[in-house]
C-alpha atoms as a PDB file:
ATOM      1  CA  UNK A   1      13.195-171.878 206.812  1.00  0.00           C
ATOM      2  CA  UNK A   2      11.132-169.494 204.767  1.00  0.00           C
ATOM      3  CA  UNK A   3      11.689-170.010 201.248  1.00  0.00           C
ATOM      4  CA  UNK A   4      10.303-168.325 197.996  1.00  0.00           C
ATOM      5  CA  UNK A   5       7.707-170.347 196.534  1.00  0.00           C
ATOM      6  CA  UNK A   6       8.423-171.984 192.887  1.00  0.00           C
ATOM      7  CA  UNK A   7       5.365-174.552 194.044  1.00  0.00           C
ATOM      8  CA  UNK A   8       2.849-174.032 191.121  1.00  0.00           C
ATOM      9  CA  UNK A   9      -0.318-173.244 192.539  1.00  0.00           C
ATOM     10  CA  UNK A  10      -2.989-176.286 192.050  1.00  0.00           C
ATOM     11  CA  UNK A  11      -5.687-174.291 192.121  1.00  0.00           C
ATOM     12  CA  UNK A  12      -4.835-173.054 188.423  1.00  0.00           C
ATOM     13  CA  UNK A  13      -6.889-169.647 189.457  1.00  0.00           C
ATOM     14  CA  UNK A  14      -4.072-167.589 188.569  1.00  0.00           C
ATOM     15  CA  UNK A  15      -2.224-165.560 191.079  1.00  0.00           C
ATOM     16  CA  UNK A  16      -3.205-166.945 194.897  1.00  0.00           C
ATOM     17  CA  UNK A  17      -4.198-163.721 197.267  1.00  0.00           C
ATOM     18  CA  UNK A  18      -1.637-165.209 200.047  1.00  0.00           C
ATOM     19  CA  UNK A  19       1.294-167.627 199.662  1.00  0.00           C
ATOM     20  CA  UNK A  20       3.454-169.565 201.960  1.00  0.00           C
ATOM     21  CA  UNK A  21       6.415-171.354 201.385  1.00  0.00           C
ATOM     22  CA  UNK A  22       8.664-173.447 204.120  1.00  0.00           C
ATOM     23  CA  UNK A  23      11.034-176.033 203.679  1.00  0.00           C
ATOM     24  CA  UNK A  24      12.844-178.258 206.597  1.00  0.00           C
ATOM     25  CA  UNK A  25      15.956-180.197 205.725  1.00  0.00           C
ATOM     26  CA  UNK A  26      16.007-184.012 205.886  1.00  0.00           C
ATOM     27  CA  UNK A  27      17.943-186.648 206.473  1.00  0.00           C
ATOM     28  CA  UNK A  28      18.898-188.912 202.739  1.00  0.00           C
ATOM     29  CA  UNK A  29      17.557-192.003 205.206  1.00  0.00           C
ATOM     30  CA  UNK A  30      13.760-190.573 205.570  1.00  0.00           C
ATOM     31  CA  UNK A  31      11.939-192.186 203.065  1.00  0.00           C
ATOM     32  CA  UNK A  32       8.320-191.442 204.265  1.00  0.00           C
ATOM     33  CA  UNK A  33       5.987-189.994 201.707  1.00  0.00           C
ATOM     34  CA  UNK A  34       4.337-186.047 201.290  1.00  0.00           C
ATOM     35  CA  UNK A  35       1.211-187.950 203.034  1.00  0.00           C
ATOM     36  CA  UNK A  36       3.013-189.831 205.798  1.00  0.00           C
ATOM     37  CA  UNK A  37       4.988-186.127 206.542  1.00  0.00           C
ATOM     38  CA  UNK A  38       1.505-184.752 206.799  1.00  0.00           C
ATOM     39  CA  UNK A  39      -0.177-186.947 209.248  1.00  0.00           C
ATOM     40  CA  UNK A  40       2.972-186.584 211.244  1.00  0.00           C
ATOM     41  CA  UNK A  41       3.121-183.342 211.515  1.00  0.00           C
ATOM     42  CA  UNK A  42      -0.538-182.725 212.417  1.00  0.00           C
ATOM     43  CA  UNK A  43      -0.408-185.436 214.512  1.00  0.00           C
ATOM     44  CA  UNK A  44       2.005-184.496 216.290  1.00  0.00           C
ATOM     45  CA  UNK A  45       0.496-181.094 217.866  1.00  0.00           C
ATOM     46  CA  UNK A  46      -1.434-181.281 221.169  1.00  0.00           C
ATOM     47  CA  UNK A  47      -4.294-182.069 221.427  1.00  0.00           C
ATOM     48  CA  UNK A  48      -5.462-178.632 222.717  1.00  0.00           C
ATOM     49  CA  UNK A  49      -3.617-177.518 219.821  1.00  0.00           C
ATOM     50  CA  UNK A  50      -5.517-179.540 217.428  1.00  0.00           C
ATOM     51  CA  UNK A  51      -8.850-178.736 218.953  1.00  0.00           C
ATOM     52  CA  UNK A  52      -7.992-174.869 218.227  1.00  0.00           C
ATOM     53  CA  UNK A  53      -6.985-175.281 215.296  1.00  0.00           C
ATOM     54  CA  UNK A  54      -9.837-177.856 214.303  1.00  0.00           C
ATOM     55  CA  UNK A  55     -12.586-174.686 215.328  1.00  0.00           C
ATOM     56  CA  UNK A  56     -10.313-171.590 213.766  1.00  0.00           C
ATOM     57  CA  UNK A  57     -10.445-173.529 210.395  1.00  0.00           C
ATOM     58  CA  UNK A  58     -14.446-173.976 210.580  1.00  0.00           C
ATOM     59  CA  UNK A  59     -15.234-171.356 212.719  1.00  0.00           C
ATOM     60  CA  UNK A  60     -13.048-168.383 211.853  1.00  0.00           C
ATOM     61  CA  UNK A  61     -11.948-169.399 208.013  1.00  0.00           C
ATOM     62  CA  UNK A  62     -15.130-170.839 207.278  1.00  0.00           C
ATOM     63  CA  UNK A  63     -13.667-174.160 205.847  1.00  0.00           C
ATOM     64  CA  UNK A  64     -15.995-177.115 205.160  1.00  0.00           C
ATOM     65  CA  UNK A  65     -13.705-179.708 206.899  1.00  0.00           C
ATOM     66  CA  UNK A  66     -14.256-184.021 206.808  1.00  0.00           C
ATOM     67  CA  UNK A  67     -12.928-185.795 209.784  1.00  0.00           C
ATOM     68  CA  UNK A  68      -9.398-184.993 211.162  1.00  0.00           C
ATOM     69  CA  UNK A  69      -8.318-188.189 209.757  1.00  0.00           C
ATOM     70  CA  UNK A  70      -9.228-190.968 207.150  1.00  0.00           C
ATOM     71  CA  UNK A  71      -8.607-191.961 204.026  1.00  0.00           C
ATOM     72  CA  UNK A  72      -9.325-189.139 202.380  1.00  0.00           C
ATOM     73  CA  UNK A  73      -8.900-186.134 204.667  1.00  0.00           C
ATOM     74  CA  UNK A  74      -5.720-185.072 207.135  1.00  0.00           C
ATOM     75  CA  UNK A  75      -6.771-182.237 209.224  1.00  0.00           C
ATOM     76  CA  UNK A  76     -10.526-182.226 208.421  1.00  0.00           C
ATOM     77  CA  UNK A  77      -8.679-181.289 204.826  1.00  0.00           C
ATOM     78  CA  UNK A  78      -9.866-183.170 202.065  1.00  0.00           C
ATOM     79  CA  UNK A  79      -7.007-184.866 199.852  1.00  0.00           C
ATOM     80  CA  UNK A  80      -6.836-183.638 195.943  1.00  0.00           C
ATOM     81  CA  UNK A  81      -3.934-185.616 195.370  1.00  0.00           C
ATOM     82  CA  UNK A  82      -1.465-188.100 196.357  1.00  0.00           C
ATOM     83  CA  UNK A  83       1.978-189.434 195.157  1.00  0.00           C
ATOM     84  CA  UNK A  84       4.970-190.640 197.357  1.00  0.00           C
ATOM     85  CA  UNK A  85       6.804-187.110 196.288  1.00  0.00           C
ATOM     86  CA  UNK A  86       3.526-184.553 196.820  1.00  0.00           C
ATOM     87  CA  UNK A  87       0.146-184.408 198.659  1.00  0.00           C
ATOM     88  CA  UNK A  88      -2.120-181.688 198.089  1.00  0.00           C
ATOM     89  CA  UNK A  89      -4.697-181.201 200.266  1.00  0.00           C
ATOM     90  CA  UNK A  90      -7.902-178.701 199.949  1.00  0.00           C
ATOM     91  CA  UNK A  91     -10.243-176.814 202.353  1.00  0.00           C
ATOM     92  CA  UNK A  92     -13.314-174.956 200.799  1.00  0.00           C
ATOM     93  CA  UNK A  93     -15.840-172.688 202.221  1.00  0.00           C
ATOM     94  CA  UNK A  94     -17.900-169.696 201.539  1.00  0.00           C
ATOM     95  CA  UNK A  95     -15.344-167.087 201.712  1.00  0.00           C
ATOM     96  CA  UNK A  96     -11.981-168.205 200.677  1.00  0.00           C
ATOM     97  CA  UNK A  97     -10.117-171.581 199.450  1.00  0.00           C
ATOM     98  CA  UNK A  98      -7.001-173.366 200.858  1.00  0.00           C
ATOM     99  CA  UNK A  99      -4.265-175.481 199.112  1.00  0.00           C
ATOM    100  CA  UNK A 100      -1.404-177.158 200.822  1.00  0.00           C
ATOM    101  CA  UNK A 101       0.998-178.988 198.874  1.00  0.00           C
ATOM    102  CA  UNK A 102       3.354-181.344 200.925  1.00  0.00           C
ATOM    103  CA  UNK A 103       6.465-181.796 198.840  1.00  0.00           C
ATOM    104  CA  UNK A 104       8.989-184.467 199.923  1.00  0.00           C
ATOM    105  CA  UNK A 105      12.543-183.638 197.568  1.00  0.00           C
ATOM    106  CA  UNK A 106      16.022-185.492 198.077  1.00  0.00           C
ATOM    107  CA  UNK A 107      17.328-183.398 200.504  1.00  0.00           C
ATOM    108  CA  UNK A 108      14.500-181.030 202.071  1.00  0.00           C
ATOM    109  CA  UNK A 109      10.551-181.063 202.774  1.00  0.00           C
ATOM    110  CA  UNK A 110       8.574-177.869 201.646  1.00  0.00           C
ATOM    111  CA  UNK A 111       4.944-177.106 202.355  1.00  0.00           C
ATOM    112  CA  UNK A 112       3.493-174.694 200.233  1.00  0.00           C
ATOM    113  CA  UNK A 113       0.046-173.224 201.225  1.00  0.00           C
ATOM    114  CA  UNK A 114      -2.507-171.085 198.716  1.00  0.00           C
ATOM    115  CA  UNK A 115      -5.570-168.872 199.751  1.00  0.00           C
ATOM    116  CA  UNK A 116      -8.100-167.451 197.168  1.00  0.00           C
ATOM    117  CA  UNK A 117     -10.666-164.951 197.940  1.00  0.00           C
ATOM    118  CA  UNK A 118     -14.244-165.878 197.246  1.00  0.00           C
ATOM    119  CA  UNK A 119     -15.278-163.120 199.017  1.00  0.00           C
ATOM    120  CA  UNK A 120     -12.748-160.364 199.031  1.00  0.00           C
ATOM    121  CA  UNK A 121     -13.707-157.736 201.759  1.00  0.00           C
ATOM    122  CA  UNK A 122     -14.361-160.286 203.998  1.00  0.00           C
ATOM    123  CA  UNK A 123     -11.339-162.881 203.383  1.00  0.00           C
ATOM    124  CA  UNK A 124      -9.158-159.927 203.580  1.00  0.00           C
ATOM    125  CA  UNK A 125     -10.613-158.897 207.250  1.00  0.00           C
ATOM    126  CA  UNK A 126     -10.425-163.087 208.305  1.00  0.00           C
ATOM    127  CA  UNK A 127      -7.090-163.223 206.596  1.00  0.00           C
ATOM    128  CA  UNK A 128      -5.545-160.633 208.693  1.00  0.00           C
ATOM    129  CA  UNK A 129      -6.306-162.132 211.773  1.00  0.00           C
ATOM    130  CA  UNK A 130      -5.764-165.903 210.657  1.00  0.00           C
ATOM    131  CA  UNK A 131      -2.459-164.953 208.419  1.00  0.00           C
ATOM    132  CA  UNK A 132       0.250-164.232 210.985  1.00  0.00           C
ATOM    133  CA  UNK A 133      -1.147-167.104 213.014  1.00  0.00           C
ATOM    134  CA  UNK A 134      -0.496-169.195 209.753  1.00  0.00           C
ATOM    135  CA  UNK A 135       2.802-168.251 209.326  1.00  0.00           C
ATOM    136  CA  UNK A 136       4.179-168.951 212.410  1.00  0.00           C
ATOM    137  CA  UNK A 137       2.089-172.065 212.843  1.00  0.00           C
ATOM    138  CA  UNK A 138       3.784-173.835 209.434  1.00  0.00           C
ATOM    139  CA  UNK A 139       7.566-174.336 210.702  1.00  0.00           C
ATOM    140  CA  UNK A 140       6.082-176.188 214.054  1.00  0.00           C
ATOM    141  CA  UNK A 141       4.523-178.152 211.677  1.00  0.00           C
ATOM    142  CA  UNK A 142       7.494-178.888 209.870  1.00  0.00           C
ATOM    143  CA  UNK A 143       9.239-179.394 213.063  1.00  0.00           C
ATOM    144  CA  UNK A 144       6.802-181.856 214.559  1.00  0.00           C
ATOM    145  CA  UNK A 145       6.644-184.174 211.196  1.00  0.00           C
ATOM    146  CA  UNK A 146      10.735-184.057 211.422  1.00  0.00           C
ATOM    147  CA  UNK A 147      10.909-185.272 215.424  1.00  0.00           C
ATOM    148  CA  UNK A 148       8.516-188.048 214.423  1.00  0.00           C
ATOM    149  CA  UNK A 149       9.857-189.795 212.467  1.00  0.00           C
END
């Protein structure tokens, strides 16, 4: 479910150029963590899935990514932050900046993501391509994380 976003944005830059916000309900017995959600829910796409998505974040976004997983990255993202209740993660590059935040609350998950502009004209152009992809992508990913558990 789509939901308005109250998630502050951790970039502190002042007003993000896109936001997303989508919550998935959860049972009062799930007591994995914002990371553990995470690394479910990525893990849980196919691997054909991954691949793409692995190459549209480098290739097409422009991210600097790490591995797709360690200690300190999930989904080539690198990891800000993380407590049991939230996990942000962060993807750089030359043109714009990403932010997920992975929120785990009593009775619902919500991922939040943030994208600045480094480069306006051309984030815009990338971002309108990427975008709609984006925001159909996040519920699977909420979806995925949920089956695993």
């Amino acid at each position: 479910v789509r939901v308005s976003g109250s998630e502050k944005d951790p970039a502190g830059a002042g007003v993000a150029d896109d936001a997303v916000a989508v919550e998935k309900s959860k049972n009062h017995s799930d007591r994995r963590t914002a990371r553990q959600w995470a690394r479910a829910g990525f893990g849980g796409l196919p691997v054909k899935t991954r691949k793409a998505g692995m190459l549209a974040h480098r290739h097409l976004l422009g991210f600097e990514l790490g591995p797709w997983s360690g200690f300190n990255h999930i989904f080539g993202w690198s990891i800000v932050s993380s407590k049991p209740e939230v996990l942000h993660l962060e993807a750089r590059g030359p043109t714009m900046t990403g932010h997920m935040v992975w929120r785990v609350e009593a009775e619902r998950f919500v991922m939040t993501t943030f994208v600045h502009y480094k480069k306006p004209v051309k984030a815009r152009l990338v971002w309108a391509i990427a975008g709609p992809i984006h925001r159909n992508g996040v519920p699977n990913l909420l979806r995925l994380a949920a089956k695993s558990k």
